[in-house]
N, C-alpha and C. Protein backbone atom coordinates (compact mmCIF):
# COMPACT_ATOMS: atom_id res chain seq x y z
N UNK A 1 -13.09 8.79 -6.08
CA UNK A 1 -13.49 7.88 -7.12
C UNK A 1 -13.34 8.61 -8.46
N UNK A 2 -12.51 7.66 -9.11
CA UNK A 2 -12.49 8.49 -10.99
C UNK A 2 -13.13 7.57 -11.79
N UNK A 3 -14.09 8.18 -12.50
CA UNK A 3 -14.78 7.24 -13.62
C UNK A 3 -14.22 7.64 -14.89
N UNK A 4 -13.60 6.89 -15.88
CA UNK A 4 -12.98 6.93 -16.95
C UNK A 4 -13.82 5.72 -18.02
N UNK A 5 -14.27 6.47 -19.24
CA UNK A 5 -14.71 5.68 -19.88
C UNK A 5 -13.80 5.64 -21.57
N UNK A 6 -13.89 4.69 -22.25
CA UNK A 6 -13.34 4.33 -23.15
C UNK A 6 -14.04 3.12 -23.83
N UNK A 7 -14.52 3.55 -24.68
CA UNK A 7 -15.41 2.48 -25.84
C UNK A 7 -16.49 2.06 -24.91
N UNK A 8 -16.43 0.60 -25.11
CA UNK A 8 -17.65 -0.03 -24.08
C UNK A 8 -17.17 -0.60 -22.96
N UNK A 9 -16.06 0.25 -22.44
CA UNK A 9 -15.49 0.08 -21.12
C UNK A 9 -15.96 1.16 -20.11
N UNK A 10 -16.19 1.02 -18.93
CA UNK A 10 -15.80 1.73 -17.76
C UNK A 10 -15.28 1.50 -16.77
N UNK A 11 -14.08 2.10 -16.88
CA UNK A 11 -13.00 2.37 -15.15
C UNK A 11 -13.14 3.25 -14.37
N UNK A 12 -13.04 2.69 -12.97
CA UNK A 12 -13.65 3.32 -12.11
C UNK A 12 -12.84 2.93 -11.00
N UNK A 13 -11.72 4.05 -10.84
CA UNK A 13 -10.63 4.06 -9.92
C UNK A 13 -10.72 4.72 -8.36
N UNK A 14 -10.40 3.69 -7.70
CA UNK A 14 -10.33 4.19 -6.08
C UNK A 14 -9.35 4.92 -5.45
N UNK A 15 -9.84 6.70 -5.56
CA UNK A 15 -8.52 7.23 -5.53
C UNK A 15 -8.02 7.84 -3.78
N UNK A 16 -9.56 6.91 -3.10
CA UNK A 16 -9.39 7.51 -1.85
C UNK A 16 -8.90 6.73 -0.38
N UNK A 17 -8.80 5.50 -1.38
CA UNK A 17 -8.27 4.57 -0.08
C UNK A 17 -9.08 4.34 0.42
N UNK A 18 -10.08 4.20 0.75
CA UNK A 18 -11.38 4.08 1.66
C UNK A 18 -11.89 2.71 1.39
N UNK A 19 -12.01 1.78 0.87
CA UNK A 19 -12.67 0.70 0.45
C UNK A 19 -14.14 0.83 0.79
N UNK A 20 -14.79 0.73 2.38
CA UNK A 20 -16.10 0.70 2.58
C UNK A 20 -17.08 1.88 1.72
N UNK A 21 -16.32 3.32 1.56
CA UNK A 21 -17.28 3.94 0.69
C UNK A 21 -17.44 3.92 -0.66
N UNK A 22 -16.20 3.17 -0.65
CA UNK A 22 -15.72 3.30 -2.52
C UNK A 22 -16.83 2.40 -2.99
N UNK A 23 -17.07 1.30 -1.92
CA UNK A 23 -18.23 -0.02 -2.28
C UNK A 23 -19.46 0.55 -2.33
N UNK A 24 -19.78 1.74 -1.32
CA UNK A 24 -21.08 2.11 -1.52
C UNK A 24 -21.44 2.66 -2.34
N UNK A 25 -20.36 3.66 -3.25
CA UNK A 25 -20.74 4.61 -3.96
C UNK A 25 -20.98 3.73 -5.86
N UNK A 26 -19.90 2.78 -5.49
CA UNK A 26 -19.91 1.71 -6.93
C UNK A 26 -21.03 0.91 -6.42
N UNK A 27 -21.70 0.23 -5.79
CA UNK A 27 -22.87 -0.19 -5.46
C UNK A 27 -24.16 0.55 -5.93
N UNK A 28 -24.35 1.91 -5.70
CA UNK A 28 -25.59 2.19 -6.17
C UNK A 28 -25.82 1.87 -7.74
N UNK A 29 -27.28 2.02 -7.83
CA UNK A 29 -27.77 1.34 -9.08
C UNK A 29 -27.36 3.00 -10.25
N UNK A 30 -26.61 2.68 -11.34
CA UNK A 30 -26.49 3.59 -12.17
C UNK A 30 -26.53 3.41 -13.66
N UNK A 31 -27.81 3.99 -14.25
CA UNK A 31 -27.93 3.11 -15.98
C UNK A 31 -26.55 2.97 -16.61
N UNK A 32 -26.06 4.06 -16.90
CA UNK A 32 -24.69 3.98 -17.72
C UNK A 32 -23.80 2.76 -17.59
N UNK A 33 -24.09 2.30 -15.59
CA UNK A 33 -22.88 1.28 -15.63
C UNK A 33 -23.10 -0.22 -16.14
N UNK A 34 -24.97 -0.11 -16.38
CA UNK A 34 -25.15 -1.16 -16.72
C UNK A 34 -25.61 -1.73 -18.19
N UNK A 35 -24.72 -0.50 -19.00
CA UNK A 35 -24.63 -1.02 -20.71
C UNK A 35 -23.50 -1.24 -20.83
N UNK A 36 -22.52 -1.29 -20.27
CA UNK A 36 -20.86 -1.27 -19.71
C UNK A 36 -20.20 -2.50 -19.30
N UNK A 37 -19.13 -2.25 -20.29
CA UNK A 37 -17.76 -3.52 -19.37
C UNK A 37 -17.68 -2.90 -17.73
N UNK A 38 -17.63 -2.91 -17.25
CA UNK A 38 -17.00 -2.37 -15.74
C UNK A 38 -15.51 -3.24 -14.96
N UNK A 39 -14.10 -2.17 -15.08
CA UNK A 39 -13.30 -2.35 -14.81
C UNK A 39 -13.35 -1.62 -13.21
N UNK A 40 -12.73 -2.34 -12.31
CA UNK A 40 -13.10 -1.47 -11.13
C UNK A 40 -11.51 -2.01 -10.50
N UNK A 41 -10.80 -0.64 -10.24
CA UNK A 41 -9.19 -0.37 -10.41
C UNK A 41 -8.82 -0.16 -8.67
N UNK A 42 -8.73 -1.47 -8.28
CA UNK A 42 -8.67 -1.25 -6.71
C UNK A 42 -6.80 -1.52 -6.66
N UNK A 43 -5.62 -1.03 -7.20
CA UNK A 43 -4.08 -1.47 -7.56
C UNK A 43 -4.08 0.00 -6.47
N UNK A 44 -4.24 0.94 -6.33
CA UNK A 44 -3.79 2.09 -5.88
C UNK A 44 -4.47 2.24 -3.95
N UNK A 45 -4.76 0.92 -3.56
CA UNK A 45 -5.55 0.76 -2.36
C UNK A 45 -4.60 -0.68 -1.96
N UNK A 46 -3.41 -0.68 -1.21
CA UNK A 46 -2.84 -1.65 -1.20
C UNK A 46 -3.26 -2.32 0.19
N UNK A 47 -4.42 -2.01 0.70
CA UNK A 47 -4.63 -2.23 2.31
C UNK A 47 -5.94 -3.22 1.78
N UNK A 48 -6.45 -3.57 0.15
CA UNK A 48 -7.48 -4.25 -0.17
C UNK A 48 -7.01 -5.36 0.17
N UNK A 49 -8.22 -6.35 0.83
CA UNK A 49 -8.10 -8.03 1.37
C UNK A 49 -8.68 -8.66 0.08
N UNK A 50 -8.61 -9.85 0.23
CA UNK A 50 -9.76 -10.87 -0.64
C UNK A 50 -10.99 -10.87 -0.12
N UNK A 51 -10.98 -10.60 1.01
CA UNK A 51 -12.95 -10.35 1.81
C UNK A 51 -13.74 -8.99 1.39
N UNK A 52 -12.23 -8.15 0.98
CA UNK A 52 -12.82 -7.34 0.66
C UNK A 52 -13.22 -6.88 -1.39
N UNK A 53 -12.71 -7.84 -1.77
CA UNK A 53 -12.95 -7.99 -2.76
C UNK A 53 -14.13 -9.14 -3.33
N UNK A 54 -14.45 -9.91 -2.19
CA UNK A 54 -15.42 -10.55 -2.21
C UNK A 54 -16.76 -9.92 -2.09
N UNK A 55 -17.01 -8.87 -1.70
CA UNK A 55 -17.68 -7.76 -1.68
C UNK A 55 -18.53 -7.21 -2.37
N UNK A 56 -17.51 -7.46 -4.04
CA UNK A 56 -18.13 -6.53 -4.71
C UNK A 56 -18.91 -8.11 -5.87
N UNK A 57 -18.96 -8.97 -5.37
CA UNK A 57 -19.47 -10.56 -5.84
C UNK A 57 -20.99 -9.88 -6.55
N UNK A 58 -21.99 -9.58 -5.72
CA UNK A 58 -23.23 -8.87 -6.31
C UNK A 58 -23.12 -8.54 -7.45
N UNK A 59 -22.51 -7.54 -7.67
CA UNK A 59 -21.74 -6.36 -8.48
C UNK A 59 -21.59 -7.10 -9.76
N UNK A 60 -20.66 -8.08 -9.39
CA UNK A 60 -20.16 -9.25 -10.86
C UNK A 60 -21.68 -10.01 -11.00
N UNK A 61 -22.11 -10.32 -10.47
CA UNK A 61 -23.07 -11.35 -10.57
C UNK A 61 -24.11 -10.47 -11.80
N UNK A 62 -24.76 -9.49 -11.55
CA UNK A 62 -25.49 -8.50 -12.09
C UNK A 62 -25.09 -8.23 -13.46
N UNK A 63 -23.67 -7.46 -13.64
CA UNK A 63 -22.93 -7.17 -14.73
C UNK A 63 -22.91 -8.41 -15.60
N UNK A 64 -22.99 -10.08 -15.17
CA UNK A 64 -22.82 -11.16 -15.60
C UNK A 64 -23.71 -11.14 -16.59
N UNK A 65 -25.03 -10.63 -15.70
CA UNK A 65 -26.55 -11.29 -16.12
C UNK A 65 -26.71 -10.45 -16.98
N UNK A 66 -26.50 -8.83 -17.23
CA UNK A 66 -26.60 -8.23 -17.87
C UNK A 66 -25.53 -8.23 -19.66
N UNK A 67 -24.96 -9.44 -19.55
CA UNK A 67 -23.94 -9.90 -20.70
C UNK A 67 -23.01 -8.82 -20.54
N UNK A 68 -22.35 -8.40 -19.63
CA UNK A 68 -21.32 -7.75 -19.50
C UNK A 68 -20.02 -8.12 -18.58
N UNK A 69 -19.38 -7.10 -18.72
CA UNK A 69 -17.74 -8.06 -18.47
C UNK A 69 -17.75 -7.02 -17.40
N UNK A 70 -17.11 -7.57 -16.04
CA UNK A 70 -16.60 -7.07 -14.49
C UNK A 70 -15.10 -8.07 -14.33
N UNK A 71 -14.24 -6.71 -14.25
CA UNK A 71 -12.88 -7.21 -13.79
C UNK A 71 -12.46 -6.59 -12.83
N UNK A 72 -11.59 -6.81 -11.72
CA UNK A 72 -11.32 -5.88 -10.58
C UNK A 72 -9.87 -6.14 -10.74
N UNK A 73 -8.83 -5.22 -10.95
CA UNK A 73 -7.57 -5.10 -10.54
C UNK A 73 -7.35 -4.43 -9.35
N UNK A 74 -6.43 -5.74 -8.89
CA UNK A 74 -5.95 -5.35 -6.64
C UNK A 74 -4.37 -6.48 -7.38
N UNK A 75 -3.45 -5.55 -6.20
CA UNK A 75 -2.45 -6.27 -6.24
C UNK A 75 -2.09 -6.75 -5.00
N UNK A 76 -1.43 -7.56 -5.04
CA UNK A 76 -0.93 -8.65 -4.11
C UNK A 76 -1.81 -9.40 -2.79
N UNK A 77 -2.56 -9.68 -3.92
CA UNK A 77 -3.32 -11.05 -3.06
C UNK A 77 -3.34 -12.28 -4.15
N UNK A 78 -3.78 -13.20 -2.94
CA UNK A 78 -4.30 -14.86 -3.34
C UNK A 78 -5.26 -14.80 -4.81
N UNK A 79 -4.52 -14.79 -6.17
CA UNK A 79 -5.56 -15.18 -7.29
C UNK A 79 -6.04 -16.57 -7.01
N UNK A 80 -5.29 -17.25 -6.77
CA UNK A 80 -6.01 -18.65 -6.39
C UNK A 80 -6.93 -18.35 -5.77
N UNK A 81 -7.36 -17.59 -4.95
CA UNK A 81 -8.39 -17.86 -3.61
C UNK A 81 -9.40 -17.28 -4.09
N UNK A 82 -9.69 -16.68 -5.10
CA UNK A 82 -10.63 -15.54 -5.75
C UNK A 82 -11.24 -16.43 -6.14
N UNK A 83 -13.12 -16.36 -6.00
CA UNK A 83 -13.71 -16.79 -6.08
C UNK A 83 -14.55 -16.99 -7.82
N UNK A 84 -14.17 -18.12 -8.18
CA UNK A 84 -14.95 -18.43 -9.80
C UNK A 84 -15.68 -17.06 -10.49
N UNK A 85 -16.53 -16.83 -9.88
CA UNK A 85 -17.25 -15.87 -10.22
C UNK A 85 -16.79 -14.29 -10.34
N UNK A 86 -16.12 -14.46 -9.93
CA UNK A 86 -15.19 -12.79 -9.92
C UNK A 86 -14.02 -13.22 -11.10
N UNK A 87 -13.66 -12.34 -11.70
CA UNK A 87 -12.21 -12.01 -12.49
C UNK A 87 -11.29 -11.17 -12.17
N UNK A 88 -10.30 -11.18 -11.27
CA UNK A 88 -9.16 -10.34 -10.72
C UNK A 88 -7.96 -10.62 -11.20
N UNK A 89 -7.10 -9.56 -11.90
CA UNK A 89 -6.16 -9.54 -12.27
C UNK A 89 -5.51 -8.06 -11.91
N UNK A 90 -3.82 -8.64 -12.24
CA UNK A 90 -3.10 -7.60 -11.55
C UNK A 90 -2.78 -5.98 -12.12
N UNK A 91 -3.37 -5.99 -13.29
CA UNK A 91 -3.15 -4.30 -13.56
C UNK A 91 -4.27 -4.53 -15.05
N UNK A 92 -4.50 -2.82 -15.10
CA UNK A 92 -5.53 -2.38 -16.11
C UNK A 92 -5.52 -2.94 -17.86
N UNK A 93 -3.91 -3.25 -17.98
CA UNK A 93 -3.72 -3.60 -19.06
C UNK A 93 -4.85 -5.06 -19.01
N UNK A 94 -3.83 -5.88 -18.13
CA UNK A 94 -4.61 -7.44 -18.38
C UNK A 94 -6.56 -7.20 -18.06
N UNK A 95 -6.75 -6.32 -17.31
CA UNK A 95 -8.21 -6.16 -17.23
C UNK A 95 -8.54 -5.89 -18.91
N UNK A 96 -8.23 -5.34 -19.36
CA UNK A 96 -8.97 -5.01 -21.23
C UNK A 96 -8.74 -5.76 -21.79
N UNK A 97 -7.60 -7.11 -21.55
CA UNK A 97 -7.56 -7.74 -22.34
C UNK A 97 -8.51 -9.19 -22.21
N UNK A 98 -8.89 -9.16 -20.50
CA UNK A 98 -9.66 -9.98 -20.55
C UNK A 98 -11.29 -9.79 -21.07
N UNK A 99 -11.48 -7.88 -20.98
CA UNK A 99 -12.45 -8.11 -21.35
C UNK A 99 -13.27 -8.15 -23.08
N UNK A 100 -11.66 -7.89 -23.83
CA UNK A 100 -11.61 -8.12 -24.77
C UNK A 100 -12.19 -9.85 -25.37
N UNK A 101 -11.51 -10.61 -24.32
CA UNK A 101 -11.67 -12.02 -24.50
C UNK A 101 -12.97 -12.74 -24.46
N UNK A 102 -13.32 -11.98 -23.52
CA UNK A 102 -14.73 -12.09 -23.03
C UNK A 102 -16.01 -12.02 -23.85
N UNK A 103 -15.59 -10.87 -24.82
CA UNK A 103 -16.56 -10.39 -25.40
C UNK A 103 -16.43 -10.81 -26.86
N UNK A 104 -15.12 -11.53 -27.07
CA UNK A 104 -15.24 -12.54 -28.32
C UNK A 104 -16.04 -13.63 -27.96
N UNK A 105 -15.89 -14.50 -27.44
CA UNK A 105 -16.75 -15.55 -26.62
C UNK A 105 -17.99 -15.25 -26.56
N UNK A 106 -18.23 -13.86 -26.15
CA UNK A 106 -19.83 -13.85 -26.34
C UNK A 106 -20.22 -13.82 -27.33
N UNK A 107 -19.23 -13.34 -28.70
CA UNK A 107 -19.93 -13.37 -29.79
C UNK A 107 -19.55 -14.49 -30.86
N UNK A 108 -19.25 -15.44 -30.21
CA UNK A 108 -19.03 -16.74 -30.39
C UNK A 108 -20.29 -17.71 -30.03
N UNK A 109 -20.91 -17.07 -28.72
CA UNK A 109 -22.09 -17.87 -28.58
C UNK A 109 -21.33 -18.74 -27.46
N UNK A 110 -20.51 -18.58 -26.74
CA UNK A 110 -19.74 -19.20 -25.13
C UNK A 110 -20.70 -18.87 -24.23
């Protein structure tokens, strides 16, 4: 796992292929992650499902409540099938830019 931070972003790349621990270890409760955009960079894990990206749903839900932005980049799966509540897109670029978007809107009052 690499944590990379940049402004009021944090990426947090899965560099071990593992999915089930990568979830446990991004699962625990950690202050820092929760004043934070959280980008979570699953492109380098090409064995990730949509079940398994459904996973990290909690995760978004929390970051939601906390007025913060959760994006997960995985490539080549069903964006259609991704569930409302999650934001998945296909590489790090489009992740900043959504959470760029995001965070106009919030200060728009969306």
């Amino acid at each position: 796992m690499k944590v990379d931070q940049k402004g009021h972003t944090i990426t947090i790349k899965d560099t071990q292929g593992d999915f089930t621990s990568f979830l446990d270890k991004v699962s625990q409760p950690n202050a820092s992650f929760a004043t934070h955009n959280l980008i979570i960079d699953l492109s380098h894990n090409k064995l990730v499902t949509l079940s398994d990206i459904k996973l990290l749903l909690p995760l978004a839900k929390q970051n939601k409540k906390e007025k913060k932005s959760f994006v997960v980049v995985a490539d080549g799966i069903d964006f259609n099938a991704v569930p409302a509540q999650l934001t998945v897109v296909p590489s790090v670029l489009e992740a900043h830019d959504m959470i760029e978007m995001e965070e106009i809107e919030r200060d728009l009052g969306f």
